[in-house]
PDB file of N, CA and C in Angstrom:
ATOM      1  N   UNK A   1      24.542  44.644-172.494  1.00  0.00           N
ATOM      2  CA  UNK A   1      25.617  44.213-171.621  1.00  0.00           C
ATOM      3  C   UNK A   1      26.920  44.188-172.415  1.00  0.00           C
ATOM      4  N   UNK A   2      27.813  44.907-172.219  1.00  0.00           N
ATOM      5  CA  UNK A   2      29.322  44.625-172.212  1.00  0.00           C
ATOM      6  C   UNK A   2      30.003  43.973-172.086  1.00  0.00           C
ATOM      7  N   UNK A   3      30.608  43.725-173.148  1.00  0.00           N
ATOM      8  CA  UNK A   3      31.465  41.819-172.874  1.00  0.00           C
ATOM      9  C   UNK A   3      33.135  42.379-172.447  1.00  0.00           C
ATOM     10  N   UNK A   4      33.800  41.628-171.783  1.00  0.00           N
ATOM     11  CA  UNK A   4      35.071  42.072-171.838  1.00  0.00           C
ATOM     12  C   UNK A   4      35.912  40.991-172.459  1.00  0.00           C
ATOM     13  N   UNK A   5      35.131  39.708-172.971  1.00  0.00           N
ATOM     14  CA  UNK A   5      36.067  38.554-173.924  1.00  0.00           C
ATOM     15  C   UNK A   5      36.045  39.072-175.266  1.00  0.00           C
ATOM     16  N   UNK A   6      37.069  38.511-176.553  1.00  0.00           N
ATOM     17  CA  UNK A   6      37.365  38.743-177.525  1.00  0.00           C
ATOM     18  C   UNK A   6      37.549  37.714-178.368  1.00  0.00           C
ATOM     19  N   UNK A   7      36.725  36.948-179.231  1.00  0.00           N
ATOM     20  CA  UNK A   7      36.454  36.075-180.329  1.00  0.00           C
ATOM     21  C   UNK A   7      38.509  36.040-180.785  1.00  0.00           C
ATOM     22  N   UNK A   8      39.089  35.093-180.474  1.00  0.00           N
ATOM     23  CA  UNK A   8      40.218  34.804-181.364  1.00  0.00           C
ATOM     24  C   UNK A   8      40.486  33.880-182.016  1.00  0.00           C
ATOM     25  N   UNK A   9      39.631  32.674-181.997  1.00  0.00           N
ATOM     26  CA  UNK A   9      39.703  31.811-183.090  1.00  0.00           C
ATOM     27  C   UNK A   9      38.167  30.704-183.027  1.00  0.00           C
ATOM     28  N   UNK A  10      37.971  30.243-184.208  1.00  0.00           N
ATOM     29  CA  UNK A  10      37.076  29.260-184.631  1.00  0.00           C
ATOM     30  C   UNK A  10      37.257  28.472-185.632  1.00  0.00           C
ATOM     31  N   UNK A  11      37.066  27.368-185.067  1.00  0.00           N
ATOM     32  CA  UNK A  11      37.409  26.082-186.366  1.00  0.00           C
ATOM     33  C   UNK A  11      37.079  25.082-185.379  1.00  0.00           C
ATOM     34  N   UNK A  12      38.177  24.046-185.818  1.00  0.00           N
ATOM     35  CA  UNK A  12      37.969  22.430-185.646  1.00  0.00           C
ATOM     36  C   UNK A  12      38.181  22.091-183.923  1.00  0.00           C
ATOM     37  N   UNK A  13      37.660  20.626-183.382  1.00  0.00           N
ATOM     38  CA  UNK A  13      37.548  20.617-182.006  1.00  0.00           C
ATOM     39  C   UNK A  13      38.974  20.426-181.945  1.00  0.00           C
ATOM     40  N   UNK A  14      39.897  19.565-182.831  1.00  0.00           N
ATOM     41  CA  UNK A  14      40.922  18.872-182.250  1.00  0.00           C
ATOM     42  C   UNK A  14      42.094  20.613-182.307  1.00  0.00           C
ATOM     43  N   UNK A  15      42.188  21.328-182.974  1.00  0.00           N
ATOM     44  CA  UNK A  15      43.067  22.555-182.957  1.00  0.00           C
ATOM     45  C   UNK A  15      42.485  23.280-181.737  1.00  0.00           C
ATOM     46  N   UNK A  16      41.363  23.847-181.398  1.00  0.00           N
ATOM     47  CA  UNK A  16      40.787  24.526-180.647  1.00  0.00           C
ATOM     48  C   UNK A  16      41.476  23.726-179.231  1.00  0.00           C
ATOM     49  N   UNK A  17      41.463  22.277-179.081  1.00  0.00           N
ATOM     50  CA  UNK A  17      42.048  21.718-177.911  1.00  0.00           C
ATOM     51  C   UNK A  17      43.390  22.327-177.661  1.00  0.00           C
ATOM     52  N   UNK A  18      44.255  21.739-179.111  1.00  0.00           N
ATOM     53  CA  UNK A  18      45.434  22.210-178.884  1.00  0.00           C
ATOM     54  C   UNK A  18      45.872  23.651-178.297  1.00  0.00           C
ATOM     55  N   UNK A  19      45.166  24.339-179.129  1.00  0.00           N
ATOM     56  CA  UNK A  19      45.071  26.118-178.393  1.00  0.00           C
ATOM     57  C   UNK A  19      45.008  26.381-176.832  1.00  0.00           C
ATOM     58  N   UNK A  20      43.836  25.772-176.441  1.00  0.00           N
ATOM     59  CA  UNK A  20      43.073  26.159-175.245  1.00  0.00           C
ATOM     60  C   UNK A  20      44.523  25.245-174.122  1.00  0.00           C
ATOM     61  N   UNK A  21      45.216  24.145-174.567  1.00  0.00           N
ATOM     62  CA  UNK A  21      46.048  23.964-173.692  1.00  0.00           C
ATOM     63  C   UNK A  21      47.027  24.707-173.501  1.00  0.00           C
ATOM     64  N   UNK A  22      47.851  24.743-174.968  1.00  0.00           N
ATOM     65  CA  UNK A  22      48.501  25.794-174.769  1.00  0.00           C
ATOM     66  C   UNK A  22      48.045  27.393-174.276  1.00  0.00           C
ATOM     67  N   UNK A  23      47.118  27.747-174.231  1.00  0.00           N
ATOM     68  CA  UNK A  23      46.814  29.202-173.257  1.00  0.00           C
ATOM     69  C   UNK A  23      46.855  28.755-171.739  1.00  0.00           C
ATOM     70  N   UNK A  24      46.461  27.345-172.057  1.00  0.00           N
ATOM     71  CA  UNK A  24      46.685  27.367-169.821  1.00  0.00           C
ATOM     72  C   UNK A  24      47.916  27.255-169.258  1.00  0.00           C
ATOM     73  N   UNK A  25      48.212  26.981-170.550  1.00  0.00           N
ATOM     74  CA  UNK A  25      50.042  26.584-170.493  1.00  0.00           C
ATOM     75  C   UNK A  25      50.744  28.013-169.847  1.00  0.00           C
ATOM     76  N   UNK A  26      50.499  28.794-170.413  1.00  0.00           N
ATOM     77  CA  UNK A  26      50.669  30.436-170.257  1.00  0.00           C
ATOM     78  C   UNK A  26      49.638  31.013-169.420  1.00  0.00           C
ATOM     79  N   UNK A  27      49.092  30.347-168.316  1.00  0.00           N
ATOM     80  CA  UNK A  27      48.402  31.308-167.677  1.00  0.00           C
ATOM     81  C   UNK A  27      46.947  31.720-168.367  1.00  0.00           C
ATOM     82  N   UNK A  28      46.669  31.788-169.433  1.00  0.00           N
ATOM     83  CA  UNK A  28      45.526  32.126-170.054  1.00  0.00           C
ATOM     84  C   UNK A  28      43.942  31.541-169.659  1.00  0.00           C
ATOM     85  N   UNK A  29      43.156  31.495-169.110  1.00  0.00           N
ATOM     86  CA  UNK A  29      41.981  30.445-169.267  1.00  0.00           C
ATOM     87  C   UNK A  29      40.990  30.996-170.268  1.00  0.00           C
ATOM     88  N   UNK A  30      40.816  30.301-171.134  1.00  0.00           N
ATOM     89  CA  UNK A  30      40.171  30.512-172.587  1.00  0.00           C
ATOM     90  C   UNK A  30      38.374  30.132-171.946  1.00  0.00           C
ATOM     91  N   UNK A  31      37.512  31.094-172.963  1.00  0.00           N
ATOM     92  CA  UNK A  31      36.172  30.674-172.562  1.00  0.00           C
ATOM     93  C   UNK A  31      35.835  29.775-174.224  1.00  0.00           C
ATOM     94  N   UNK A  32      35.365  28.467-173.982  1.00  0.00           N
ATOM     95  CA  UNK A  32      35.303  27.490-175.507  1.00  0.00           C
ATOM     96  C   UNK A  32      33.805  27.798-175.606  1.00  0.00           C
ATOM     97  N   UNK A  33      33.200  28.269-177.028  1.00  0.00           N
ATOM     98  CA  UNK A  33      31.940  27.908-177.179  1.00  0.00           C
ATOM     99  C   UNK A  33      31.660  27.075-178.392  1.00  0.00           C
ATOM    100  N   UNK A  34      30.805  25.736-177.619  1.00  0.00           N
ATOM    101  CA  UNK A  34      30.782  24.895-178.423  1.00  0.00           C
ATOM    102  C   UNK A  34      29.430  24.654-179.005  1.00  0.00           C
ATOM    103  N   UNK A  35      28.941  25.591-180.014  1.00  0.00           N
ATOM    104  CA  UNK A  35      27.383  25.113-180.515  1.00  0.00           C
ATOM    105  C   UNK A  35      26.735  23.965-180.692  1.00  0.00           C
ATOM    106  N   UNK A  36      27.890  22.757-181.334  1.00  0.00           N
ATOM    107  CA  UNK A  36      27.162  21.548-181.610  1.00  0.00           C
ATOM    108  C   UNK A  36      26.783  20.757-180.233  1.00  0.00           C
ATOM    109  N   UNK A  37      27.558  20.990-179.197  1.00  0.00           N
ATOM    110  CA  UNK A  37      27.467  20.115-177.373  1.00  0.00           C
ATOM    111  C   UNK A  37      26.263  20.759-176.789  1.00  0.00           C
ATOM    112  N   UNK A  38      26.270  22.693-177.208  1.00  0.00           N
ATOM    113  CA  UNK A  38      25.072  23.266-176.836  1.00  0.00           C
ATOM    114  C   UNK A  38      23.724  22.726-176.983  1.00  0.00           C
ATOM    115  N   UNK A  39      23.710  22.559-178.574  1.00  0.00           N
ATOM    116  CA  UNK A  39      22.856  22.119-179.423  1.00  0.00           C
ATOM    117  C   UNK A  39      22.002  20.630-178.774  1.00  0.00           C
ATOM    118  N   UNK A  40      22.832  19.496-178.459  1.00  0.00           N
ATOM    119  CA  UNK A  40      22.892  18.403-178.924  1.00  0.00           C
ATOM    120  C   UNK A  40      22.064  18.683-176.940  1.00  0.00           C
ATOM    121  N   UNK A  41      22.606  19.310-175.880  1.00  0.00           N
ATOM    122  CA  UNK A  41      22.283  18.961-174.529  1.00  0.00           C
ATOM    123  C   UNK A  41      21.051  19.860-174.124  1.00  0.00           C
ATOM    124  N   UNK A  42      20.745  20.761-175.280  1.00  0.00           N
ATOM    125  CA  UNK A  42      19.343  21.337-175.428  1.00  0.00           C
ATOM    126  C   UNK A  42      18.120  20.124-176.578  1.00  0.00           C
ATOM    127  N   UNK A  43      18.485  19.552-177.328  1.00  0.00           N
ATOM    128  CA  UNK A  43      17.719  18.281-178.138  1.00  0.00           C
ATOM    129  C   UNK A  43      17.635  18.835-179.224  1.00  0.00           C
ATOM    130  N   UNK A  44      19.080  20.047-179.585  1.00  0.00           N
ATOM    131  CA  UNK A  44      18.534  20.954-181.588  1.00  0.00           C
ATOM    132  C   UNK A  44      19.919  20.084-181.865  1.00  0.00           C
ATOM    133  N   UNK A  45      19.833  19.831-183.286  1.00  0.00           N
ATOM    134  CA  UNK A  45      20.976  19.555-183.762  1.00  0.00           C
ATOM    135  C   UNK A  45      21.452  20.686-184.181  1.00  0.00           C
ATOM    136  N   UNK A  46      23.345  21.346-184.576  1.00  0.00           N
ATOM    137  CA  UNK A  46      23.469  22.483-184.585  1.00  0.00           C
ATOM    138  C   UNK A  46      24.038  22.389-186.237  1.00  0.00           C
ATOM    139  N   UNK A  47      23.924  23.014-187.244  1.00  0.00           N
ATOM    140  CA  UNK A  47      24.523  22.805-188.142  1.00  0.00           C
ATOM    141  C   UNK A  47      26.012  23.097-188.434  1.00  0.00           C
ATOM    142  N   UNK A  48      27.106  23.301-187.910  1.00  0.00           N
ATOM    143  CA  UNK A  48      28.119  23.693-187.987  1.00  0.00           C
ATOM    144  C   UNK A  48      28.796  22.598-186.892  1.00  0.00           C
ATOM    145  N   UNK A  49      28.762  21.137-187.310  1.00  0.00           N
ATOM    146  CA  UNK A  49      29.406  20.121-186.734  1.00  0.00           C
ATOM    147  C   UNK A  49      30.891  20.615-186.179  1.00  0.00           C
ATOM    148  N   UNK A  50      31.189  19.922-184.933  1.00  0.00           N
ATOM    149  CA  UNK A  50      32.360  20.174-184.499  1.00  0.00           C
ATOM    150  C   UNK A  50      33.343  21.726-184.495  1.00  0.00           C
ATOM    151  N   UNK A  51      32.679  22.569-184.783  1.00  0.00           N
ATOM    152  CA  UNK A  51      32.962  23.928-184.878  1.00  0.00           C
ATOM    153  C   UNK A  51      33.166  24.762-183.495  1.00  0.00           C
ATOM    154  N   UNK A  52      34.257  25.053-182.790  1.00  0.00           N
ATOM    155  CA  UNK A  52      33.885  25.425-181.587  1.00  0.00           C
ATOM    156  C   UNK A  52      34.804  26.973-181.554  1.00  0.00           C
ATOM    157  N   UNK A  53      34.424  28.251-180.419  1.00  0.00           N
ATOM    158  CA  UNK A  53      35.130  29.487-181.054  1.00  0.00           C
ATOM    159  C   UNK A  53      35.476  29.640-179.650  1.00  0.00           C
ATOM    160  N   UNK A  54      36.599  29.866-179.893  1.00  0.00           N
ATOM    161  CA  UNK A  54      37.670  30.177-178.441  1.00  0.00           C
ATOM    162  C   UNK A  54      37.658  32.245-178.187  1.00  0.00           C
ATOM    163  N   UNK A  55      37.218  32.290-176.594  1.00  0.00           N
ATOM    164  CA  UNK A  55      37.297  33.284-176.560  1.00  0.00           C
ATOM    165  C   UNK A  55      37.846  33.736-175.230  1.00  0.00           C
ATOM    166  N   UNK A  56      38.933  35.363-175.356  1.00  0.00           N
ATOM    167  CA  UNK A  56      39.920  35.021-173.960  1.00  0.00           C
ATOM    168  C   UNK A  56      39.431  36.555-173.971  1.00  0.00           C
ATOM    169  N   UNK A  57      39.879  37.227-172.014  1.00  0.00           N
ATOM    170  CA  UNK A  57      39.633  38.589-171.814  1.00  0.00           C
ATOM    171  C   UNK A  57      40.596  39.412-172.755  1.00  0.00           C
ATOM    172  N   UNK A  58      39.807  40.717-172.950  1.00  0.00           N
ATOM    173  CA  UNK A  58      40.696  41.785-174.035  1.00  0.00           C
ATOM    174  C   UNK A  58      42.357  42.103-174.038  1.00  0.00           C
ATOM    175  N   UNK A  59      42.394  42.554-172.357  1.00  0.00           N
ATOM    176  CA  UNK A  59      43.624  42.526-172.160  1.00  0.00           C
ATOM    177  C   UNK A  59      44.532  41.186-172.576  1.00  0.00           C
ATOM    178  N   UNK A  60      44.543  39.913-172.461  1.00  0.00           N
ATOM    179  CA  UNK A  60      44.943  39.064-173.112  1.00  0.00           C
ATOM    180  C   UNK A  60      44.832  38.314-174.489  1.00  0.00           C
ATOM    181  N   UNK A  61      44.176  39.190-175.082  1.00  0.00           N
ATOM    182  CA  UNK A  61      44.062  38.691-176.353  1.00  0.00           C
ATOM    183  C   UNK A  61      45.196  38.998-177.254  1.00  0.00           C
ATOM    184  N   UNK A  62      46.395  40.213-177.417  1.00  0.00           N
ATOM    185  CA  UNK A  62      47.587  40.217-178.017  1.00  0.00           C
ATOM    186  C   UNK A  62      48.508  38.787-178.018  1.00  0.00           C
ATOM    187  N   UNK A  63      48.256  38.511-176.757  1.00  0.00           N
ATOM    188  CA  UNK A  63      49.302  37.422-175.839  1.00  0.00           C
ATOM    189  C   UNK A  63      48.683  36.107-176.721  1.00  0.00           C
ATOM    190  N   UNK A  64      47.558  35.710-176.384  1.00  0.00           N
ATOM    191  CA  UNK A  64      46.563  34.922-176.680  1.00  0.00           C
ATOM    192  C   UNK A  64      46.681  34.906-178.325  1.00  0.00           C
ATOM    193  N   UNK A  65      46.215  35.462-178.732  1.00  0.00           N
ATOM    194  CA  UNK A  65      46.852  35.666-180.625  1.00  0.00           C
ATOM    195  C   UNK A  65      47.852  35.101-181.434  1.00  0.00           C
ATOM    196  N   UNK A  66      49.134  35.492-180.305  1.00  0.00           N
ATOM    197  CA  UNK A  66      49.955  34.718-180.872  1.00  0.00           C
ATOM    198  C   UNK A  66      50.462  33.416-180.740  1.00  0.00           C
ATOM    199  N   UNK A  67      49.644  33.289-179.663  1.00  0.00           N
ATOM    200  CA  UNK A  67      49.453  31.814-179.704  1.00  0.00           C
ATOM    201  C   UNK A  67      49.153  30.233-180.859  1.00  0.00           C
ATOM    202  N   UNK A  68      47.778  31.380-180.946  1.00  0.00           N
ATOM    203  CA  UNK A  68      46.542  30.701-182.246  1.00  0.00           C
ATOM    204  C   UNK A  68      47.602  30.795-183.609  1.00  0.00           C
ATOM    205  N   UNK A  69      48.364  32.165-183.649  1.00  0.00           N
ATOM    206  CA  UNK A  69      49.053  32.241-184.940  1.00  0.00           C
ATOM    207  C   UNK A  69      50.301  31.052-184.872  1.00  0.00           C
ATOM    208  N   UNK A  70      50.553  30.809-183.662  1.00  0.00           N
ATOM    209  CA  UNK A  70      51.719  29.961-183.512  1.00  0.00           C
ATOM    210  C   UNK A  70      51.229  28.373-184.142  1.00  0.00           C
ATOM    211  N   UNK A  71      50.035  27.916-183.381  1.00  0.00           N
ATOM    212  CA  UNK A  71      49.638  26.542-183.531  1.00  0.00           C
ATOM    213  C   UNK A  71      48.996  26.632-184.819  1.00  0.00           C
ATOM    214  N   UNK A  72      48.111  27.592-185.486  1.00  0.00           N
ATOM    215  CA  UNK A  72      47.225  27.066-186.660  1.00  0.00           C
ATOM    216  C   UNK A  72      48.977  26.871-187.495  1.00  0.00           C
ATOM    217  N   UNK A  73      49.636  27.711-187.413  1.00  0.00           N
ATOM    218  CA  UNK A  73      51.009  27.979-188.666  1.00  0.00           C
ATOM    219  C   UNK A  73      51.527  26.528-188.435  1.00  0.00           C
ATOM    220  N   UNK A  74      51.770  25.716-187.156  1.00  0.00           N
ATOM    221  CA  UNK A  74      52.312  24.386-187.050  1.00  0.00           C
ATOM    222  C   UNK A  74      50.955  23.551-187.871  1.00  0.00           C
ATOM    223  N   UNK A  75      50.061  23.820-187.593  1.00  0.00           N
ATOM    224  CA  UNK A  75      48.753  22.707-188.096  1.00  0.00           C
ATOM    225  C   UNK A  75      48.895  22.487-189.227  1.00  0.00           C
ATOM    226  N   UNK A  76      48.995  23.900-190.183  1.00  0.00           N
ATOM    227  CA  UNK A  76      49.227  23.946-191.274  1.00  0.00           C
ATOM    228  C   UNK A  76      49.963  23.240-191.981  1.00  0.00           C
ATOM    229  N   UNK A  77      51.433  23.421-191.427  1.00  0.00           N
ATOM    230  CA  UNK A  77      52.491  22.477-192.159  1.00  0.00           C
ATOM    231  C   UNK A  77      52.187  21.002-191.642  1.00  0.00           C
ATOM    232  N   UNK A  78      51.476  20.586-190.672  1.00  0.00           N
ATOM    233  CA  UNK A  78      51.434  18.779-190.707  1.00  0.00           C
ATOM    234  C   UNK A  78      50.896  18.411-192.272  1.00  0.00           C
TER     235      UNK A  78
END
């Protein structure tokens, strides 16, 4: 099967929030996958605590990109 989403970022829950608002902010609706919530509502613990990977359709992923480059570059400097 053929995916038409595109992996653009993975890390921490609290940045991944920030992201995913800002894409709705812009129209974007981001798909979040969160292994450890997966994990935890199936009864596995997941090893990669709080780790969640944001993923948006192809055509929006340029748009979407610079987003992630916008907020991790602010995260950075806090």
């Amino acid at each position: 099967m053929d995916s038409d989403y595109i992996k653009i970022f993975s890390g921490n829950f609290l940045i991944s929030n920030r992201i995913k608002a800002e894409l709705m902010d812009i129209g974007i609706t981001p798909v979040i996958k969160d292994e450890t919530e997966s994990g935890r509502l199936a009864g596995f613990p997941s090893a990669m605590q709080g780790v969640q990977e944001i993923y948006v359709q192809s055509e929006e992923a340029d748009k979407a990109k610079s987003v992630v480059d916008r907020v991790t570059a602010i995260t950075d400097s806090e």
